[in-house]
Protein backbone atom coordinates (compact mmCIF):
# COMPACT_ATOMS: atom_id res chain seq x y z
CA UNK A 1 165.97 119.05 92.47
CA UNK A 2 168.41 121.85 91.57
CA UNK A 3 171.01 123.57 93.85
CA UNK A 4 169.07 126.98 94.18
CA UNK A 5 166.06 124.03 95.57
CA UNK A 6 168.59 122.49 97.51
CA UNK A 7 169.95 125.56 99.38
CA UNK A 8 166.05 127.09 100.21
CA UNK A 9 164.85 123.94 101.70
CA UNK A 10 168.27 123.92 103.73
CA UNK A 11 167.49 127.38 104.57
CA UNK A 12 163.71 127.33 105.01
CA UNK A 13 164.53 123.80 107.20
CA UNK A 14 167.16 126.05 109.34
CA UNK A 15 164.28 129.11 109.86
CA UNK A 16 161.20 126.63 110.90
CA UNK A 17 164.17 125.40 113.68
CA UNK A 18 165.13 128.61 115.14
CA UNK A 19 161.05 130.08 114.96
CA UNK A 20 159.85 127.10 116.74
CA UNK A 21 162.95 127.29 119.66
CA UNK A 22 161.81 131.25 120.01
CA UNK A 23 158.22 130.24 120.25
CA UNK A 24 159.43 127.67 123.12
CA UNK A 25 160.35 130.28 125.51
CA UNK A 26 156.68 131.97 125.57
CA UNK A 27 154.55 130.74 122.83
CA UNK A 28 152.16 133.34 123.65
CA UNK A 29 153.63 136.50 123.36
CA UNK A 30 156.66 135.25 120.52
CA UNK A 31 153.78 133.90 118.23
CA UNK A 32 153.10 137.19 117.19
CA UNK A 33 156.84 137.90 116.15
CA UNK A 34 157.58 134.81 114.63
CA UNK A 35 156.84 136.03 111.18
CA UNK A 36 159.11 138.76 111.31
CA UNK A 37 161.92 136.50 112.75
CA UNK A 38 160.83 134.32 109.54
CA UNK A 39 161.13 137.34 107.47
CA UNK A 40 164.45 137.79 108.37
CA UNK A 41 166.11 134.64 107.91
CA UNK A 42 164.17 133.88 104.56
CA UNK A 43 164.65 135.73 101.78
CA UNK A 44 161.54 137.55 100.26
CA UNK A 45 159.99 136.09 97.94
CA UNK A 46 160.75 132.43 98.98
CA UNK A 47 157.89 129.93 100.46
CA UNK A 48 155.25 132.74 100.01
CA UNK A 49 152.52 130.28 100.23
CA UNK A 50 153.58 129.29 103.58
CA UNK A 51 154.73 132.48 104.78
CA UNK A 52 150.69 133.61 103.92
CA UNK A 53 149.24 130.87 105.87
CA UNK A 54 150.87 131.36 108.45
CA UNK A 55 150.61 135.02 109.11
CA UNK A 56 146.94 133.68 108.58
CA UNK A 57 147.21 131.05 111.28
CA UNK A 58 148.79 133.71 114.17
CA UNK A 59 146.06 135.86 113.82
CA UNK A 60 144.71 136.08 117.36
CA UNK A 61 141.00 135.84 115.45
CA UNK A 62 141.43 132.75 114.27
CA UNK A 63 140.65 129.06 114.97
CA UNK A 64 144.19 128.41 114.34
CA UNK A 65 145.91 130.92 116.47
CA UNK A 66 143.96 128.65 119.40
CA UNK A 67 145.30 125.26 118.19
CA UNK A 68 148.99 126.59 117.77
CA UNK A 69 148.27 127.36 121.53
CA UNK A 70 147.00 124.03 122.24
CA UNK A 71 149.99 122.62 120.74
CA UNK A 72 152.04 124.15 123.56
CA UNK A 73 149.81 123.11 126.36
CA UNK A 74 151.37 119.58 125.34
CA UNK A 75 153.86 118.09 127.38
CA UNK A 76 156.64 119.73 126.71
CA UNK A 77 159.28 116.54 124.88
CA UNK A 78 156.71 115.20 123.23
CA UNK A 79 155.75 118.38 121.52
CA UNK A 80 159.15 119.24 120.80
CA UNK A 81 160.11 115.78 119.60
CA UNK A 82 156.61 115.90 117.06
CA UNK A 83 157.77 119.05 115.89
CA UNK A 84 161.58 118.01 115.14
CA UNK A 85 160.37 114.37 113.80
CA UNK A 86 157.30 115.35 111.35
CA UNK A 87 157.99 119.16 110.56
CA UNK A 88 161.87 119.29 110.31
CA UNK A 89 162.66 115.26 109.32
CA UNK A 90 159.24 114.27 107.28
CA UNK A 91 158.43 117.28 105.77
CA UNK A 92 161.19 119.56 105.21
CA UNK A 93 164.35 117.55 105.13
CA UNK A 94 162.54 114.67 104.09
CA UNK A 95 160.80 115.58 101.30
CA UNK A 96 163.83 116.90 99.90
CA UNK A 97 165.32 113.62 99.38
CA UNK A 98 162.02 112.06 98.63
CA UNK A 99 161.81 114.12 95.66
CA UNK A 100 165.86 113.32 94.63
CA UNK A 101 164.94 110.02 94.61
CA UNK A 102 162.37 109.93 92.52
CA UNK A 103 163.92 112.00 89.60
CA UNK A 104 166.96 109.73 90.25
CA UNK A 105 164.79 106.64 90.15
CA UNK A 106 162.20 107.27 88.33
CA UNK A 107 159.08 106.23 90.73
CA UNK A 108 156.98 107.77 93.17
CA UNK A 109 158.68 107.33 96.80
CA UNK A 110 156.34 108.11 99.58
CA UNK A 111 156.21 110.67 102.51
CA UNK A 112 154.38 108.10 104.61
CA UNK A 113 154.71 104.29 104.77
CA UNK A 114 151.48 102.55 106.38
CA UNK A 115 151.85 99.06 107.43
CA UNK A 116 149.75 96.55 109.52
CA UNK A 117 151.87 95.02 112.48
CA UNK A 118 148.83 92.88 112.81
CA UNK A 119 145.92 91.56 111.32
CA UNK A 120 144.46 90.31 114.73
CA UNK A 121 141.94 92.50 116.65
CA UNK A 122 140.19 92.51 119.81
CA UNK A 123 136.62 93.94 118.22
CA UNK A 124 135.03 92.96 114.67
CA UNK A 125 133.47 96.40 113.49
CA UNK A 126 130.80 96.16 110.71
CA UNK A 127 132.29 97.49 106.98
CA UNK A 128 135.55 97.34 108.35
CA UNK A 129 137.91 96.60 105.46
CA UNK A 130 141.22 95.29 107.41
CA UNK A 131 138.62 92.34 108.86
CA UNK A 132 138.45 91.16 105.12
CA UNK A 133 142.57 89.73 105.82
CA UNK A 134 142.12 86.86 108.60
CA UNK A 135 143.45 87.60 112.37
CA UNK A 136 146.68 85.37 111.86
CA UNK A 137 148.60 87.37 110.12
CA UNK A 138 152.07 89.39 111.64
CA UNK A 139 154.89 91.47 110.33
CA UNK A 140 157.82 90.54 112.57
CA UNK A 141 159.26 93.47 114.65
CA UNK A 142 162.61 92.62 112.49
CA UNK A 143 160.52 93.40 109.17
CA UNK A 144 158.91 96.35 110.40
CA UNK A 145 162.33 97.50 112.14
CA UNK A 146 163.56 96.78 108.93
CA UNK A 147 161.04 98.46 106.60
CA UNK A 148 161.70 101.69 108.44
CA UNK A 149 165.63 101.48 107.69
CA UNK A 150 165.05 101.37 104.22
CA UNK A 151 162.10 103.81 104.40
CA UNK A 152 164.95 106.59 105.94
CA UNK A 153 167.74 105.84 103.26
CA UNK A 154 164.28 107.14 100.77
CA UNK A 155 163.63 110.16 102.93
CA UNK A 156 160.46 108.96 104.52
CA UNK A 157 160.25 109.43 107.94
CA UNK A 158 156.45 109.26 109.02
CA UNK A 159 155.24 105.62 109.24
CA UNK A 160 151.55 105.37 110.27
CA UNK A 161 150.02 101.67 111.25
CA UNK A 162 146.67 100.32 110.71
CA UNK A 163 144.95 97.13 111.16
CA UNK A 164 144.14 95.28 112.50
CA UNK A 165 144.29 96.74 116.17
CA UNK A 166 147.86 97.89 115.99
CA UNK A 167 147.77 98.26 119.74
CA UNK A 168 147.80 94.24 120.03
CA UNK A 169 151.01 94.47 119.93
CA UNK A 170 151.75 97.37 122.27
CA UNK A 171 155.48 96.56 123.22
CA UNK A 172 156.92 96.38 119.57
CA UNK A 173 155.43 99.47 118.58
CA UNK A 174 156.44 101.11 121.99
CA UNK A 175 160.24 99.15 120.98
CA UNK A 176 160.17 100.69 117.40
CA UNK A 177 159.55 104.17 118.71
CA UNK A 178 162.73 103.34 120.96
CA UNK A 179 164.86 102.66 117.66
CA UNK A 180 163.74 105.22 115.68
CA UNK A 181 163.71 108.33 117.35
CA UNK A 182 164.13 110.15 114.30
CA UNK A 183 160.76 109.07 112.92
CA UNK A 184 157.12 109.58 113.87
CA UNK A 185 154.70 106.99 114.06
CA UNK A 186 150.90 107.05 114.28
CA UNK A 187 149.06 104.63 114.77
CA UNK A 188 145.11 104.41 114.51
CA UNK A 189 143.42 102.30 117.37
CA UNK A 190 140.37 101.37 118.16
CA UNK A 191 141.21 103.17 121.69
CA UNK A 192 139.74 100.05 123.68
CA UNK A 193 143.61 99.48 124.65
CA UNK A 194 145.07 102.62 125.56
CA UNK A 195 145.77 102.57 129.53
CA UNK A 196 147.72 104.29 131.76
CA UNK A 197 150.72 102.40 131.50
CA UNK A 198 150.91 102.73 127.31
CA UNK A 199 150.47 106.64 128.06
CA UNK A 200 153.38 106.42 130.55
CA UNK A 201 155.44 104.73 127.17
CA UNK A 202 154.26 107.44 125.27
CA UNK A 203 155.61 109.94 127.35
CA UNK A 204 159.13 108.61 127.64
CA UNK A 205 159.28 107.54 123.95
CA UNK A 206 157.50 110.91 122.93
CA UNK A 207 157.22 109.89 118.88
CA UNK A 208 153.82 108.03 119.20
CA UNK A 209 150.65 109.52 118.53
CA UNK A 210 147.04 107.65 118.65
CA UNK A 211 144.33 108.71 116.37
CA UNK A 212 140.94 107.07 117.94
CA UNK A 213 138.19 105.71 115.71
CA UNK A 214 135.22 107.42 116.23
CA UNK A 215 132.06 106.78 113.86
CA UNK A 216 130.06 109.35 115.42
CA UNK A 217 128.03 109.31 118.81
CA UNK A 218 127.64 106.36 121.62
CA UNK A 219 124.40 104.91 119.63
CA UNK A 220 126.27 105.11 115.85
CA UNK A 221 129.37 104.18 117.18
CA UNK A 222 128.34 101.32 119.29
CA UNK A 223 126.38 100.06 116.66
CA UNK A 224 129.56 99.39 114.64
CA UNK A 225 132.00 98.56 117.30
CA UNK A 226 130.03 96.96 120.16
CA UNK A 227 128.34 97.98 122.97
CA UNK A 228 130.50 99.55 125.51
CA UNK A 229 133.30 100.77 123.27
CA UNK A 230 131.95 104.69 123.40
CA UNK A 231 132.81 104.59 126.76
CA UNK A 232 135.94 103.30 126.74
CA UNK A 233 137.05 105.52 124.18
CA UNK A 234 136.04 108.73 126.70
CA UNK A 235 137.93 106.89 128.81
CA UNK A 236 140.88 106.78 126.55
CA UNK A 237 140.60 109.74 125.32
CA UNK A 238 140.40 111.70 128.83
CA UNK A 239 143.64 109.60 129.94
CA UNK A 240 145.65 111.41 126.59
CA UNK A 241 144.55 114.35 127.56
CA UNK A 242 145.24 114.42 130.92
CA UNK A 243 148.71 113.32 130.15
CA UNK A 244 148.65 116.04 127.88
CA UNK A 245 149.83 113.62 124.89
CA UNK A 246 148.46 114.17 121.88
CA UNK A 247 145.95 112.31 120.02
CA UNK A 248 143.43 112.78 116.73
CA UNK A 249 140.19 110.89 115.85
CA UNK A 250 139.74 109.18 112.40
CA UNK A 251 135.75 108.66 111.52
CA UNK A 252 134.37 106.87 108.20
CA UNK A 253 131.57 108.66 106.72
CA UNK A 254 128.52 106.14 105.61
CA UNK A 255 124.76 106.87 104.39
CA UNK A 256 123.88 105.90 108.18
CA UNK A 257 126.29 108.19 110.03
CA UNK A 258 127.12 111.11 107.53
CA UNK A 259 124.44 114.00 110.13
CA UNK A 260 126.34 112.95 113.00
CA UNK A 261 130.15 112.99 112.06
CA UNK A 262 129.87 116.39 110.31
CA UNK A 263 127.50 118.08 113.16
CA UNK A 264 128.16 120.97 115.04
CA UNK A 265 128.32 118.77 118.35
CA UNK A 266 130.38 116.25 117.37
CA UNK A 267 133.30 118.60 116.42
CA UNK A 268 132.59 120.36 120.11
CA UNK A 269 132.78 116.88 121.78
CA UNK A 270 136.06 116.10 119.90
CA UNK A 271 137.75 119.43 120.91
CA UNK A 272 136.44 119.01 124.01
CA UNK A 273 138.20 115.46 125.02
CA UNK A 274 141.39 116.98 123.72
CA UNK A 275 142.20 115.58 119.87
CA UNK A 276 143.92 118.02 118.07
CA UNK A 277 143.27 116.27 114.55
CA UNK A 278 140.53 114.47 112.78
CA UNK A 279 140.35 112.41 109.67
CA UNK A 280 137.45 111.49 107.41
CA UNK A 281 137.16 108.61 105.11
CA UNK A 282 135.08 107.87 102.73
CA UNK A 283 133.26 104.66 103.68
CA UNK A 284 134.71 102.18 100.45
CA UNK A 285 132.54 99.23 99.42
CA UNK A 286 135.82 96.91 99.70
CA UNK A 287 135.47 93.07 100.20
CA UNK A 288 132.88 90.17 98.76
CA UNK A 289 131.21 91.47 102.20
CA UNK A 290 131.03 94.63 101.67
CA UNK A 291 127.53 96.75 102.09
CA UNK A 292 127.69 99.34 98.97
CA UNK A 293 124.11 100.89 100.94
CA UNK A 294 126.62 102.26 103.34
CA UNK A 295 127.96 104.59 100.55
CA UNK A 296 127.10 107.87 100.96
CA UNK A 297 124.91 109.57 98.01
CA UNK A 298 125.59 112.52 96.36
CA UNK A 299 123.86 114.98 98.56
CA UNK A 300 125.00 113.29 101.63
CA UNK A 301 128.28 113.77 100.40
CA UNK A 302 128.25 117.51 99.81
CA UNK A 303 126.77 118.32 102.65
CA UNK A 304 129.95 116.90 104.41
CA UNK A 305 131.97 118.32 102.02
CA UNK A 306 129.94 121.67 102.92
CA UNK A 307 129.87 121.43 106.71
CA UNK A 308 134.17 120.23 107.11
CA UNK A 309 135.07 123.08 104.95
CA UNK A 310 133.07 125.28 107.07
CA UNK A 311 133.90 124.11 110.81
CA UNK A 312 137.57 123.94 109.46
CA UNK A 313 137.02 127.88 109.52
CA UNK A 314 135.73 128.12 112.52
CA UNK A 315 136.78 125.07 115.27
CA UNK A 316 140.33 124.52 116.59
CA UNK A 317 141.28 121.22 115.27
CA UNK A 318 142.89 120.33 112.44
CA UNK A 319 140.92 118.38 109.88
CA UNK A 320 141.35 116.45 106.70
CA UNK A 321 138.87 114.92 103.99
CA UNK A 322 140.92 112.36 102.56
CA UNK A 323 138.39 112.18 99.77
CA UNK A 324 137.15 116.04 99.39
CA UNK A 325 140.42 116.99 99.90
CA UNK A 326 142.36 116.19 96.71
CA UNK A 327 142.85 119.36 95.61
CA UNK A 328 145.54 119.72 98.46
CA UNK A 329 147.44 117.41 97.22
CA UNK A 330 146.84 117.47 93.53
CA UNK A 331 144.90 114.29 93.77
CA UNK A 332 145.14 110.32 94.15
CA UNK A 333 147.93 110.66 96.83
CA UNK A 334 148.57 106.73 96.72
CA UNK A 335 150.81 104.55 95.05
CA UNK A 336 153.36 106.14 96.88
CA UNK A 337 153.18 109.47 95.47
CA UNK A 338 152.80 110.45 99.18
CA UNK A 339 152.22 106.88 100.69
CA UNK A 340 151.62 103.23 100.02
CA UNK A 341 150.51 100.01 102.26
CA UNK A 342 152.30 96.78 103.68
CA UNK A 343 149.54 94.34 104.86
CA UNK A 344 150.18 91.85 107.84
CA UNK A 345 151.09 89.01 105.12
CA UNK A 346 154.18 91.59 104.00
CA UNK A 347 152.02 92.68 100.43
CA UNK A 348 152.80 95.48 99.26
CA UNK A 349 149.81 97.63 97.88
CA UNK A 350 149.43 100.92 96.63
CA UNK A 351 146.34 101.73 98.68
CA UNK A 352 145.00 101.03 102.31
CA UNK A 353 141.70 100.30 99.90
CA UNK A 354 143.24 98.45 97.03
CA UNK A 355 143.92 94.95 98.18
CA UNK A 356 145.97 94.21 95.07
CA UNK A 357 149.70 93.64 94.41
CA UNK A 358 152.53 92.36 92.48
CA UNK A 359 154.93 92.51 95.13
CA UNK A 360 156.13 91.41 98.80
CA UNK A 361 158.34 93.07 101.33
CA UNK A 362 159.87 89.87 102.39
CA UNK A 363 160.87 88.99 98.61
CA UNK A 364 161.91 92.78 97.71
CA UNK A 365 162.98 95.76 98.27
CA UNK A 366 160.80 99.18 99.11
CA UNK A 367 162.42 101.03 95.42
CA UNK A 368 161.98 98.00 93.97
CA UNK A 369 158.22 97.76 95.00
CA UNK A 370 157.92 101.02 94.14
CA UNK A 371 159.18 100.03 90.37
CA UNK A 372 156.78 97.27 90.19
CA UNK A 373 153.79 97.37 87.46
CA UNK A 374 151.59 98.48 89.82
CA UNK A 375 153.31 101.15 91.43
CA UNK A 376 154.63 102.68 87.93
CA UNK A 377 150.71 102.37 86.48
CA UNK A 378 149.68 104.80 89.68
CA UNK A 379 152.91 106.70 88.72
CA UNK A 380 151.93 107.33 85.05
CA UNK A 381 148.23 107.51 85.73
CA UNK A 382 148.06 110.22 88.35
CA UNK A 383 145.90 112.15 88.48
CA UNK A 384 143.46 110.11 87.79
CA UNK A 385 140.77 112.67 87.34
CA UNK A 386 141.37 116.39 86.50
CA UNK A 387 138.32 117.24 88.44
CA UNK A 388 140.35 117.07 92.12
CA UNK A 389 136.45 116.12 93.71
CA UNK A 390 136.82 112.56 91.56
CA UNK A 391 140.46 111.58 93.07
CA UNK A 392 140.48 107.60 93.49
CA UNK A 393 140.77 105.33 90.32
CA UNK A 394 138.50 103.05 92.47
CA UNK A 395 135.50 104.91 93.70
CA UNK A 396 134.98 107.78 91.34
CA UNK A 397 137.12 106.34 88.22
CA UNK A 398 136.59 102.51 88.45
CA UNK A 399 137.96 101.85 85.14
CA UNK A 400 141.09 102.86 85.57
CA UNK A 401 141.73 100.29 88.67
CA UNK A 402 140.21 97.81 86.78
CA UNK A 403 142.27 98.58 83.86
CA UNK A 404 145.59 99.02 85.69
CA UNK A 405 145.06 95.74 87.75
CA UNK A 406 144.40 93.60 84.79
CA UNK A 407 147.24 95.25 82.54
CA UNK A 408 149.96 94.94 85.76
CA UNK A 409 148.97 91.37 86.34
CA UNK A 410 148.31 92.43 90.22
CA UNK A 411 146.59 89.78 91.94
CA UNK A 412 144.13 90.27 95.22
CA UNK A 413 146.06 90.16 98.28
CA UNK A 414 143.03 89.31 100.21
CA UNK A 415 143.81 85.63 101.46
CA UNK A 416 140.83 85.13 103.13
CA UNK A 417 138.38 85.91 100.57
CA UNK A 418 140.07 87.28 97.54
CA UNK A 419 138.33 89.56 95.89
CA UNK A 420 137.85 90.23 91.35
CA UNK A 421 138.71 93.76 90.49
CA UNK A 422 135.73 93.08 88.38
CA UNK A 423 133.56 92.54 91.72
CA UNK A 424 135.43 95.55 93.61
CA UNK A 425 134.98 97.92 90.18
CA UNK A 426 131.40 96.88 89.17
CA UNK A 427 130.15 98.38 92.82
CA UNK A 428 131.70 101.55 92.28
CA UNK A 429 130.09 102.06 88.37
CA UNK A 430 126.83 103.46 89.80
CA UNK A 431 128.11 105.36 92.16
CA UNK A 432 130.61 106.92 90.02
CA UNK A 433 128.11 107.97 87.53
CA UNK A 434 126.05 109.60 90.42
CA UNK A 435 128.67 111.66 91.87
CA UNK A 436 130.12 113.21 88.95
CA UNK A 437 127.53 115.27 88.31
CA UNK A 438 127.30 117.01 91.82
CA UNK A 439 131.34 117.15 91.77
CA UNK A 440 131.73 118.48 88.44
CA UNK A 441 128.98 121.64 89.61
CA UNK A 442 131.67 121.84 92.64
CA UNK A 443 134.44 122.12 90.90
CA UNK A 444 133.32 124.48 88.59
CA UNK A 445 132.25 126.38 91.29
């Protein structure tokens, strides 16, 4: 990064401050002339890109305009401490140093660190890849605590935790958000454990935010989680909300559920209980127990890729196709090119999905994972696919995971049940084969 980069991310860093303290005073009425208080603190010509979405986003037309609104219907120090903490420190200051480090360095260094506090879990969902680790497995508060210090000296300050039920463990991550103020962390949850003395922590601490698994409506989602869970999602969900704390959904997409996650109704019923964000995944075949019928075919998978692109126009919530999406990001995001993966056992993996490593947190550093053979073979690999519909060396490029795992001397960090790459690879082939036709007519289109 060059000084002219250095002084406009200073100076774009400095605008996003001052708009969002105008909008504070009466969000309603300043959204409108926030771009020409932008316009006069940035020089023309600078962050057109952004500049254009946004005077896209405060049109009073569109689906946006009404989310910026519901933004500011949040309590009032938690929004302001999400929008210091993950658009000032993650993204904007942040990234800057992200990026200075990795010219320095050499190696990818991530926006986001995921890592499992937990391998335990109070429900045993069918597919579900964490369950493929054992439920004995811990990072101690000091490691965590620990990975997050180094994680700031790299620029990242957006940790997200997985699982596991990360909630298990309710008073470390409510003790984390304590010590790191500057940071945001997410965390995704089953919901089953969110009462109303967490969402009393979460409005004192103000840098946690839930996203709720959600695999569609009471009969799909029940039929994955357990009977009863639907409901005591609601009930989460309506306790967020009437805290006014903010919260997303993440859903996996499978051949079973695909009609209901990307319905009309089910995007209604999410805005309706108050999430502000959803994720999809990809369902991933990973584990020796893994279903590969669960995978979505081709046609299932455009017609989400059809109907998210299309609500995304028209509903107020923010949502993201972590597999559809690609061109957003210029592809493969992991390896820590954006983010990478501790497990419970300390493993550090490029990939929530790729249960493979060379390295571990409590033997290393994070830069020196992020040198390891692994790491570097993302690093010099990426993208992995021109064609931004066939991102993931795993499920649309097998041979290249295969490949990279076998040349890096990786080894499966699965203890439970460790798993070939050979096994993983040779039930993404077919699949592979099958999509690339339908994604190549995409992306031509």
């Amino acid at each position: 990064m060059n000084v002219i980069d250095v002084v406009k991310n200073a100076a774009f860093s400095s605008a996003v401050s001052r708009i969002l303290n105008y909008l504070e005073n009466n969000p309603e009425e300043n959204i409108q002339k926030a771009m020409e208080l932008a316009d006069k603190i940035v020089p023309e010509g600078w962050y057109e890109s952004q500049r254009s979405a946004f005077r896209k986003a405060i049109d009073q037309k569109s689906n946006w305009y009404q989310l910026i609104l519901k933004a500011y219907q949040l309590d009032e120090g938690v929004r302001k401490t999400f929008f210091q903490n993950f658009i000032i420190n993650a993204t904007l200051k942040g990234s800057a140093v992200q990026q200075q480090i990795s010219e320095r360095e050499n190696c990818n260094v991530p926006w986001a660190i995921l890592l499992d506090p937990t391998s335990a879990c109070n429900l045993h969902c069918t597919g579900c890849w964490a369950a493929e680790y054992g439920h004995k497995l811990n990072l101690t508060i000091e490691m965590i605590d620990n990975i997050v210090e180094q994680g700031k000296k790299l620029g990242t300050y957006m940790y997200i935790y997985t699982g596991g039920e990360p909630m298990v463990r309710k008073k470390d991550l409510i003790t984390l958000c304590e010590r790191h103020p500057d940071c945001e962390f997410l965390s995704f949850t089953n919901g089953t454990l969110i009462d109303e003395e967490f969402c009393q922590e979460m409005l004192r601490v103000k840098n946690f935010v839930p996203a709720i698994s959600l695999e569609g409506f009471e009969t799909s989602n029940d039929g994955r989680r357990g009977t009863g869970v639907f409901d005591k999602v609601k009930n989460a969900m309506q306790l967020l909300k009437t805290h006014k704390l903010p919260f997303g959904i993440s859903t996996c997409y499978t051949s079973a559920n695909w009609q209901d996650i990307s319905s009309e109704e089910f995007f209604d019923m999410m805005i309706d209980a108050g999430a502000l964000f959803v994720w999809f995944f990809h369902y991933m075949p990973v584990g020796n127990e893994a279903v590969p019928e669960l995978l979505p075919t081709p046609d299932q998978r455009e017609a989400i890729y059809n109907r998210i692109r299309g609500f995304r126009e028209t509903k107020p919530i923010f949502s993201m196709d972590f597999q559809n999406d690609a061109e957003y990001v210029g592809g493969c995001i992991a390896g820590g090119r954006n983010y990478l993966h501790i497990n419970a056992a300390g493993d550090v993996e490029p990939c929530v999905f790729i249960h493979y490593s060379n390295v571990n947190i409590h033997d290393t550093t994070l830069l020196e994972a992020l040198k390891s053979p692994l790491f570097m073979a993302y690093r010099n690999g990426q993208p992995f696919n021109e064609n931004m519909l066939r991102p993931c060396p795993m499920l649309e490029n097998p041979e290249y995971l295969r490949e990279m795992v076998k040349n890096t001397g990786a080894v499966s960090t699965d203890l439970q049940s460790p798993e070939s790459v050979d096994h993983l690879c040779d039930k993404c082939v077919s699949y592979s084969c099958e999509w690339k036709k339908t994604a190549n007519r995409l992306w031509k289109s």
